[in-house]
Protein backbone atom coordinates (compact mmCIF):
# COMPACT_ATOMS: atom_id res chain seq x y z
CA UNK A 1 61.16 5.87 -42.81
CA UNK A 2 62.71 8.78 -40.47
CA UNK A 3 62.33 11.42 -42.84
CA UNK A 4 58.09 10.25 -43.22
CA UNK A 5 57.62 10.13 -39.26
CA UNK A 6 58.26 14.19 -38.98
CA UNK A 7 61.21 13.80 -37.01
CA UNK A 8 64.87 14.67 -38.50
CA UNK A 9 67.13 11.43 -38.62
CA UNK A 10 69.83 12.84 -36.69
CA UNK A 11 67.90 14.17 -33.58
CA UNK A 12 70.52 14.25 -30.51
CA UNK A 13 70.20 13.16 -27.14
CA UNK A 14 69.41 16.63 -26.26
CA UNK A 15 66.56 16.36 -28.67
CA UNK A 16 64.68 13.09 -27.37
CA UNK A 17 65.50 14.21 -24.02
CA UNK A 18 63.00 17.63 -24.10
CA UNK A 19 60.29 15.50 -26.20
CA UNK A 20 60.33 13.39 -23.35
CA UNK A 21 60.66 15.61 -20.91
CA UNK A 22 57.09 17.72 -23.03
CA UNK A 23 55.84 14.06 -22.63
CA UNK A 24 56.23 13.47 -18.80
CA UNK A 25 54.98 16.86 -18.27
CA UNK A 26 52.11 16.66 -20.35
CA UNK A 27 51.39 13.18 -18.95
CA UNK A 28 51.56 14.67 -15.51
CA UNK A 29 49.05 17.28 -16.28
CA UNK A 30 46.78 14.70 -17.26
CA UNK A 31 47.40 12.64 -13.83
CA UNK A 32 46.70 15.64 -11.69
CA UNK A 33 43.76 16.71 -14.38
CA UNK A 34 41.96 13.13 -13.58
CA UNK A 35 43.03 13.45 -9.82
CA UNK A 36 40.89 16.33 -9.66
CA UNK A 37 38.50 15.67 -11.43
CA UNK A 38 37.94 12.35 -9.79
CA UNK A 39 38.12 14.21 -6.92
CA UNK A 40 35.39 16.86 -7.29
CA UNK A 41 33.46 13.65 -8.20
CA UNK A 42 34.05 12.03 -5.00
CA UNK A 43 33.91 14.98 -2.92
CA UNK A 44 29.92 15.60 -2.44
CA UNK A 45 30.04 11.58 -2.04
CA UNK A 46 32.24 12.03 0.99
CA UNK A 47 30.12 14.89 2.23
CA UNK A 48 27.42 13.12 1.90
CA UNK A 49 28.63 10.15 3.99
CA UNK A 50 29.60 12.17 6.58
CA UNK A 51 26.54 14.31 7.03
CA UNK A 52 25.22 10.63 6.60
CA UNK A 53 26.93 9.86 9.51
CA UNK A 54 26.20 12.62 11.91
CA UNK A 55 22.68 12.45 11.46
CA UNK A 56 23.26 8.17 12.95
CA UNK A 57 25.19 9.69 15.77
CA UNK A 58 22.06 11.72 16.40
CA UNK A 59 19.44 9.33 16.17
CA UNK A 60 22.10 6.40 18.40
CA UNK A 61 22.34 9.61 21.24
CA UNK A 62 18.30 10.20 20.97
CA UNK A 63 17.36 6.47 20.88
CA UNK A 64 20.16 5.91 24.10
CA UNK A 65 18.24 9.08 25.76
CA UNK A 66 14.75 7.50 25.25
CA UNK A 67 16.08 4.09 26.38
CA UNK A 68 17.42 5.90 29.44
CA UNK A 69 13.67 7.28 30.27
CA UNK A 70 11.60 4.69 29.76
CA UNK A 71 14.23 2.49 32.16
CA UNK A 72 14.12 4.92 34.87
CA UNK A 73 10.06 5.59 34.72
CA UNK A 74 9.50 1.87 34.09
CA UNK A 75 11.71 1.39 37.37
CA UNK A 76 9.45 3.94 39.15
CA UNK A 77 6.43 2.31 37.84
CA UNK A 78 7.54 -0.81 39.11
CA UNK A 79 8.69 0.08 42.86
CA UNK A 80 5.46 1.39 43.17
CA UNK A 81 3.38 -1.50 41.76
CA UNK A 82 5.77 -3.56 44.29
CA UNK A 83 4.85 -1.19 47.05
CA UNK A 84 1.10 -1.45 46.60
CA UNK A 85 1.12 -4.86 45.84
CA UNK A 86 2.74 -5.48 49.67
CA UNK A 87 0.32 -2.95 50.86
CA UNK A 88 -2.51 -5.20 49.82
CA UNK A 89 -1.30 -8.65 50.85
CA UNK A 90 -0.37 -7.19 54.55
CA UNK A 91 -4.77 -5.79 54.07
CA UNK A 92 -5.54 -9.66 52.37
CA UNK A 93 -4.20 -11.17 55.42
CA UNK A 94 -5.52 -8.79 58.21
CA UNK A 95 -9.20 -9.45 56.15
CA UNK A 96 -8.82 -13.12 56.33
CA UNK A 97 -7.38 -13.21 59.79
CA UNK A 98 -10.55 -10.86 60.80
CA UNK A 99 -12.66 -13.55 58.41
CA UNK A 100 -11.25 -16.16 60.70
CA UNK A 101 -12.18 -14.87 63.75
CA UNK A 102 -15.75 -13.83 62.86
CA UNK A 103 -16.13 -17.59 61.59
CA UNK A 104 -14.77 -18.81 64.71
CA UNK A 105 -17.21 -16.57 66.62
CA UNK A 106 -20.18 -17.75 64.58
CA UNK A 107 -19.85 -21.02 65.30
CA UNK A 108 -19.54 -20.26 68.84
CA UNK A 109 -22.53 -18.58 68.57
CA UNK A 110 -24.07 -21.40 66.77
CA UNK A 111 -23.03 -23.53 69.09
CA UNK A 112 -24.25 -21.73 72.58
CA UNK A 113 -27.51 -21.92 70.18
């Protein structure tokens, strides 16, 4: 059966230990081949992700930025509203005070009538 496989029947340690030794190497080869390769594969996946990511961080900063702007004008918009809003109750109340007293003098007039 030795002599059939290719391989002489009384191959020494020496022998198996450089076909194994071809082996490991050759199997190594292959490791770092398919590390690579899987690598180049992942690679524009990675870039991708990243670039991916930057243009989030981008959009989170602009969206924060707009946030920011319409707080601080809608603030502004609202101070004033409040302003002019106290402006015209202090000019409701002066009217109706004056309203008062012009009611107050037509009935005296109507009643010196």
């Amino acid at each position: 059966v030795l002599a059939c496989s290719g391989r002489p029947k009384d191959e020494g340690l020496g022998g198996r230990l450089a076909r194994l030794s071809r082996r490991a190497e050759d199997l190594k080869e292959e490791v770092c081949s398919m590390i690579n390769q899987r690598y180049v594969e992942f690679l524009p996946s990675m870039q991708s992700a990243k670039d991916l990511e930057s243009q989030v961080e981008e959009l989170l900063a602009g969206i924060e930025q707009l946030r920011s702007r319409i707080e601080n004008e809608v603030q502004q918009d609202l101070n004033v509203a409040i302003a002019d809003f106290a402006d015209l109750k202090q000019q409701l109340e002066r009217e109706v005070l004056v309203l008062s007293v012009l009611k107050q003098l037509q009935e005296f007039d109507t009643a010196l009538k």
